[in-house]
Protein backbone atom coordinates (compact mmCIF):
# COMPACT_ATOMS: atom_id res chain seq x y z
CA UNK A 1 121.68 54.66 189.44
CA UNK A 2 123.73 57.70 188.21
CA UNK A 3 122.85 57.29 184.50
CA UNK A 4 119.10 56.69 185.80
CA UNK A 5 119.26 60.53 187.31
CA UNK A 6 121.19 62.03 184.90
CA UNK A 7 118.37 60.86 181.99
CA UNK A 8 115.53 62.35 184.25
CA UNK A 9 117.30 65.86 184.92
CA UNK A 10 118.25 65.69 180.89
CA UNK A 11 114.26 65.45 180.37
CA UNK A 12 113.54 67.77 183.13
CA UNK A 13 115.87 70.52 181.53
CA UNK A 14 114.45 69.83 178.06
CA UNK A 15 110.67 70.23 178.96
CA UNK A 16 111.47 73.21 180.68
CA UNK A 17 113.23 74.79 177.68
CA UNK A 18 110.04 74.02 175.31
CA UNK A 19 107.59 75.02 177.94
CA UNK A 20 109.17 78.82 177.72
CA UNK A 21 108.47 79.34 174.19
CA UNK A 22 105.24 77.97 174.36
CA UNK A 23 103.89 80.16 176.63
CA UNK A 24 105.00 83.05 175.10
CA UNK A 25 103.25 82.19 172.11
CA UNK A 26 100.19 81.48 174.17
CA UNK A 27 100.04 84.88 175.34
CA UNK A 28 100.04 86.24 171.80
CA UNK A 29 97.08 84.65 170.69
CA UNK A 30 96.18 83.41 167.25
CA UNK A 31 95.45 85.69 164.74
CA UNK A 32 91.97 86.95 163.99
CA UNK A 33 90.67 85.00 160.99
CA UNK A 34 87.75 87.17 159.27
CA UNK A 35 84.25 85.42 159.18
CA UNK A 36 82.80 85.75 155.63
CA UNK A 37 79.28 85.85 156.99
CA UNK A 38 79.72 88.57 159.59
CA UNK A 39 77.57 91.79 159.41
CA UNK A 40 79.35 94.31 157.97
CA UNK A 41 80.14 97.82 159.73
CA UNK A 42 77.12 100.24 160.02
CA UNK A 43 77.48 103.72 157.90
CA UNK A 44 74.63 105.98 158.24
CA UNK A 45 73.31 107.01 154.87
CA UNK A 46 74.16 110.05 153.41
CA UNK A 47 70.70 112.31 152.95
CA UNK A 48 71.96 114.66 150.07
CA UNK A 49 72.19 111.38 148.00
CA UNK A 50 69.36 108.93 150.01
CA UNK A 51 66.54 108.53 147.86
CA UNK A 52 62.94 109.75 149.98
CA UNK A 53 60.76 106.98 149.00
CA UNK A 54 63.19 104.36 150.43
CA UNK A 55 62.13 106.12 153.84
CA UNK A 56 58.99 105.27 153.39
CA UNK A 57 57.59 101.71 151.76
CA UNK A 58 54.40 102.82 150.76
CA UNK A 59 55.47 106.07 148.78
CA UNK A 60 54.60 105.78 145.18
CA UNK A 61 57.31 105.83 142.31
CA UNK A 62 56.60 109.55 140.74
CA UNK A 63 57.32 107.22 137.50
CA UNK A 64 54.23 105.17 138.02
CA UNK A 65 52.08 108.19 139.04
CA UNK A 66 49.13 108.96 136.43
CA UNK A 67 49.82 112.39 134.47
CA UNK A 68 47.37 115.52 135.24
CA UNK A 69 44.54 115.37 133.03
CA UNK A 70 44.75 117.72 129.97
CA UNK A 71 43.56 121.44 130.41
CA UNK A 72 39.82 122.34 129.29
CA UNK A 73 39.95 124.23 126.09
CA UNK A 74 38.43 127.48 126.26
CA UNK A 75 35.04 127.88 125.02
CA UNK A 76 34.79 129.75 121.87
CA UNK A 77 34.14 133.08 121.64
CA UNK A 78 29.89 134.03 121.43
CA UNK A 79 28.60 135.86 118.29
CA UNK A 80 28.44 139.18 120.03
CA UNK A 81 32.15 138.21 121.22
CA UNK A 82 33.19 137.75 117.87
CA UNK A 83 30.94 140.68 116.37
CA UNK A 84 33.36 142.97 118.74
CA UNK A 85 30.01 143.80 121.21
CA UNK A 86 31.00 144.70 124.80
CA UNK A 87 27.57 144.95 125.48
CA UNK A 88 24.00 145.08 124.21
CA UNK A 89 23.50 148.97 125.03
CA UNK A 90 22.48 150.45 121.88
CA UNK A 91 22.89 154.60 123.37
CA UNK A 92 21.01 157.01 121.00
CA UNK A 93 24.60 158.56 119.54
CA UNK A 94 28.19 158.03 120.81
CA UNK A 95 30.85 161.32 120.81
CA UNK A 96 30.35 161.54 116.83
CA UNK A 97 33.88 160.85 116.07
CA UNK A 98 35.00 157.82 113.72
CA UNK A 99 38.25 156.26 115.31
CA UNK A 100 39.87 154.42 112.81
CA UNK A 101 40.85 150.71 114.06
CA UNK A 102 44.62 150.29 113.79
CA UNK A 103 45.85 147.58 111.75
CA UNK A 104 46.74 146.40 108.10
CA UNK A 105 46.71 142.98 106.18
CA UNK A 106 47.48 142.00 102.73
CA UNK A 107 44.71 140.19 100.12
CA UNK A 108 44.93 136.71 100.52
CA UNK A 109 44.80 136.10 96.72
CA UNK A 110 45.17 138.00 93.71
CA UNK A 111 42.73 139.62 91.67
CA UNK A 112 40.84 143.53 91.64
CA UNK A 113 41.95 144.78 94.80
CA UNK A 114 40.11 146.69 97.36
CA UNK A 115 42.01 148.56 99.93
CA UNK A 116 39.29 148.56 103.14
CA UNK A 117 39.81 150.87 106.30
CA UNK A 118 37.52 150.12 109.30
CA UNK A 119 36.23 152.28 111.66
CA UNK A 120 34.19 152.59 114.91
CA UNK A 121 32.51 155.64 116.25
CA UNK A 122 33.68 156.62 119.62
CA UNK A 123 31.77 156.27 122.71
CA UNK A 124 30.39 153.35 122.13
CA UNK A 125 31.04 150.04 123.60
CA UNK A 126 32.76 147.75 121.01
CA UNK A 127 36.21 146.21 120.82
CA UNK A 128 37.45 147.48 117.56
CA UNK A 129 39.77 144.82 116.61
CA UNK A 130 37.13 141.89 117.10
CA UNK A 131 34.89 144.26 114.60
CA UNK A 132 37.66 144.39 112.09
CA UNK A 133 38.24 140.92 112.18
CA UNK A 134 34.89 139.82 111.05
CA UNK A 135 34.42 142.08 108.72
CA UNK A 136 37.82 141.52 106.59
CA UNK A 137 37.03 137.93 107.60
CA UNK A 138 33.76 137.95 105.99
CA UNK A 139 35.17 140.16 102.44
CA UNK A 140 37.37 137.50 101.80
CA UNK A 141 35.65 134.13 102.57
CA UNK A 142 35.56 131.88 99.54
CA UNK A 143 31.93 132.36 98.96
CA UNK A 144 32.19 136.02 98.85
CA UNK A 145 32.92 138.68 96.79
CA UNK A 146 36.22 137.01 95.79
CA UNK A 147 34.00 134.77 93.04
CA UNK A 148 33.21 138.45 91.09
CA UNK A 149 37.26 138.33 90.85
CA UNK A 150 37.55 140.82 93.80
CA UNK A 151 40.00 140.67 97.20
CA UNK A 152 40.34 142.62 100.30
CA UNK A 153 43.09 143.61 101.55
CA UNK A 154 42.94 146.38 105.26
CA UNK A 155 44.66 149.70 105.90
CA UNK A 156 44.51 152.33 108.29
CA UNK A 157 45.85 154.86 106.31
CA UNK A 158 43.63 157.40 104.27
CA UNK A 159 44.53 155.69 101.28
CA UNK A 160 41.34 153.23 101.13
CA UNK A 161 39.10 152.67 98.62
CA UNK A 162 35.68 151.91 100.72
CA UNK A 163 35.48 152.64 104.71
CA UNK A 164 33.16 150.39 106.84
CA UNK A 165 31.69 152.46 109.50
CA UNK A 166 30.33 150.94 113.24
CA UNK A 167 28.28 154.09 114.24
CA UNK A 168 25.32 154.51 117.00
CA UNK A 169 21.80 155.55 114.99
CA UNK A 170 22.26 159.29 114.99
CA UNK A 171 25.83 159.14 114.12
CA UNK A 172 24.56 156.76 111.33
CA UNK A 173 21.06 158.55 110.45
CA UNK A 174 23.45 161.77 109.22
CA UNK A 175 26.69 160.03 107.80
CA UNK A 176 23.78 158.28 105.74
CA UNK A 177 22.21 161.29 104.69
CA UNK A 178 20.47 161.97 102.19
CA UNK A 179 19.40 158.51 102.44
CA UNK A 180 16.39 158.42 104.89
CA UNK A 181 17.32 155.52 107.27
CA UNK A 182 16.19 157.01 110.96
CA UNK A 183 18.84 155.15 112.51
CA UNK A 184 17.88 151.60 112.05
CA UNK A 185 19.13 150.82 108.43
CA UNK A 186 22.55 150.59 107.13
CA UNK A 187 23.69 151.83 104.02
CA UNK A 188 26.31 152.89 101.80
CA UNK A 189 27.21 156.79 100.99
CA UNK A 190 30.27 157.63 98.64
CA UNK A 191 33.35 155.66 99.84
CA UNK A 192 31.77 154.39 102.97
CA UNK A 193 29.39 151.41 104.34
CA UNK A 194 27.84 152.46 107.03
CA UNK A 195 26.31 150.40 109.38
CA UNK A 196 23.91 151.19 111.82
CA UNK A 197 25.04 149.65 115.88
CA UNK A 198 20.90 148.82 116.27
CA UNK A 199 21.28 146.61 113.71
CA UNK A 200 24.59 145.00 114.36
CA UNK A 201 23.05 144.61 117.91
CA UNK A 202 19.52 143.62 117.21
CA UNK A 203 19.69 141.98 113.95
CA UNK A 204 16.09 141.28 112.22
CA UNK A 205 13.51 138.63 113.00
CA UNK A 206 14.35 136.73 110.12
CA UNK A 207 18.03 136.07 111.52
CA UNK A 208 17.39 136.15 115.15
CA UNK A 209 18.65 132.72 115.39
CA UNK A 210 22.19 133.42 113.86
CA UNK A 211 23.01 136.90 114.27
CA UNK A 212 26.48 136.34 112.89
CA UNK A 213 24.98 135.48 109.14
CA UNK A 214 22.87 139.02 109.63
CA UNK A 215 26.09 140.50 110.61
CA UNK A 216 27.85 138.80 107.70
CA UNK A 217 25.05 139.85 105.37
CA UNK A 218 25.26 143.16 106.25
CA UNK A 219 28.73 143.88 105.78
CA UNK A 220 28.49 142.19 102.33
CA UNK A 221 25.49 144.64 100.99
CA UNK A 222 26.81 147.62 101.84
CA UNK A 223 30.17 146.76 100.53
CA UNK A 224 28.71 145.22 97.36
CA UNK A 225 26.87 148.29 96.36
CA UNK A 226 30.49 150.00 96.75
CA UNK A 227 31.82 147.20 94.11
CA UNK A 228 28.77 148.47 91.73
CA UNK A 229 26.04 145.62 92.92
CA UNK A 230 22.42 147.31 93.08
CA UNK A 231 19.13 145.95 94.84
CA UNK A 232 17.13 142.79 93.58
CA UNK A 233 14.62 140.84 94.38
CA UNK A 234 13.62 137.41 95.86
CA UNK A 235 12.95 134.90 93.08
CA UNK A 236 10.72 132.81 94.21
CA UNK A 237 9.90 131.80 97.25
CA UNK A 238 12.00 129.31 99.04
CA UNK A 239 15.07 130.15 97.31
CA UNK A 240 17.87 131.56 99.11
CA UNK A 241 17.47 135.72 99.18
CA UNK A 242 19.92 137.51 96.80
CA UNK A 243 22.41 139.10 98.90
CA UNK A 244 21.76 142.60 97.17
CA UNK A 245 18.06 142.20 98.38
CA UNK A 246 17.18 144.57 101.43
CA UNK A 247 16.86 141.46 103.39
CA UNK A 248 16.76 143.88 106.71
CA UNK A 249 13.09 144.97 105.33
CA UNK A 250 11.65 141.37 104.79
CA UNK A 251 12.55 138.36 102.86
CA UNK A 252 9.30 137.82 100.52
CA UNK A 253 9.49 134.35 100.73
CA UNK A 254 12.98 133.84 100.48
CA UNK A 255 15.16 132.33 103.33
CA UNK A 256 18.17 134.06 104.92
CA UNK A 257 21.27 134.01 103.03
CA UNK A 258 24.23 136.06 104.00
CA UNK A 259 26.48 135.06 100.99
CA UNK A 260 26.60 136.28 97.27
CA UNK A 261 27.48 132.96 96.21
CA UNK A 262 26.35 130.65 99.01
């Protein structure tokens, strides 16, 4: 009977010892064990690195964009534009003064060697430079003057040997003098071709449709009968004109040619 109690208050005292622990583990808790599929924390993007077509889905990839088509070139320049013409005014005179057009350029090959000043009177409404240009352009293209062994080189010093003149018709009329050309024909007097601005504007019926071969013929007489070229006359008809034919007073059955050796 004794034994019987004593074994119960033996079991009694030992449940109550493991009990204690227990609960004081219970109240801890387990640890946390991390869940490999939970979302992870939210950071809110940084915008000085955030690219701005991730903000919006249907912005297009600059990469993928199609480049700007090319610029238009710019038309070329019209005969009168390259001819140096401003306008089409032809005035009676300008101030009578020749301005000499600054600028100088070496021969672009060797051979007898022309030093060539250009000037323009003053007053009247041409663009020097784009007057030079054509006409050094025109001395020294291949089918020029250059085949008779000559080259043309540009000063705008008084050490030239021939002078191309732009002048209005009185201007022109008296530098041309005593040659009788009343304003509407070129010519050349001493060191200097003079040509006439009604002719550089107007041109003559034979060239009306390419005033820039008149003006290239033009430049080329003058000059040649400064190199030692006189006039002659149209073969026969059909063939090209000479160049040292007065072209500006009819052809004779010859058609246009602004080129000594075309």
């Amino acid at each position: 009977m004794h034994s019987t109690r004593r074994r119960s208050v033996r079991w009694l005292v030992a449940a109550a010892l493991v009990a204690v622990p227990l609960a004081a583990c219970a109240g801890e808790g387990p640890a946390p064990i991390p869940d490999a599929e939970a979302p992870a924390e939210s950071v809110a993007p940084d915008p000085a690195t955030q690219d701005p077509a991730s903000e919006d889905p249907d912005a297009e990839d600059p990469a993928t964009e199609d480049p700007p088509p090319p610029a238009e070139p710019p038309p070329p320049p019209s005969p009168d534009q390259l001819a140096g013409l401003l306008s089409r005014e032809v005035p009676a005179s300008g101030d009578g003064e020749l301005l000499v057009v600054p600028g100088v350029s070496s021969a672009p090959a060797e051979g007898d060697l022309w030093q060539v000043r250009v000037s323009v009177e003053g007053g009247l409404d041409v663009e020097g430079q784009a007057f030079a240009n054509l006409v050094m352009a025109t001395l020294n293209d291949p089918r020029g003057w250059s085949n008779e062994g000559f080259t043309f080189a540009r000063t705008d010093t008084d050490d030239y040997d021939v002078e191309v003149v732009l002048a209005s018709p009185d201007t022109s009329t008296r530098l041309c003098e005593p040659l009788r050309t009343f304003g509407k024909l070129s010519c050349r007097n001493g060191d200097q071709a003079v040509i006439t601005l009604f002719r550089w504007v107007n041109g003559t019926e034979d060239y009306a449709a390419d005033l820039t071969a008149y003006r290239q013929y033009v430049v080329q007489h003058e000059v040649g009968h400064a190199l030692g070229f006189g006039h002659v006359q149209c073969p026969a008809p059909g063939e090209p004109a000479p160049l040292m034919m007065q072209q500006t007073l009819g052809l004779d059955g010859c058609v246009p040619n602004a080129w000594p050796f075309p």
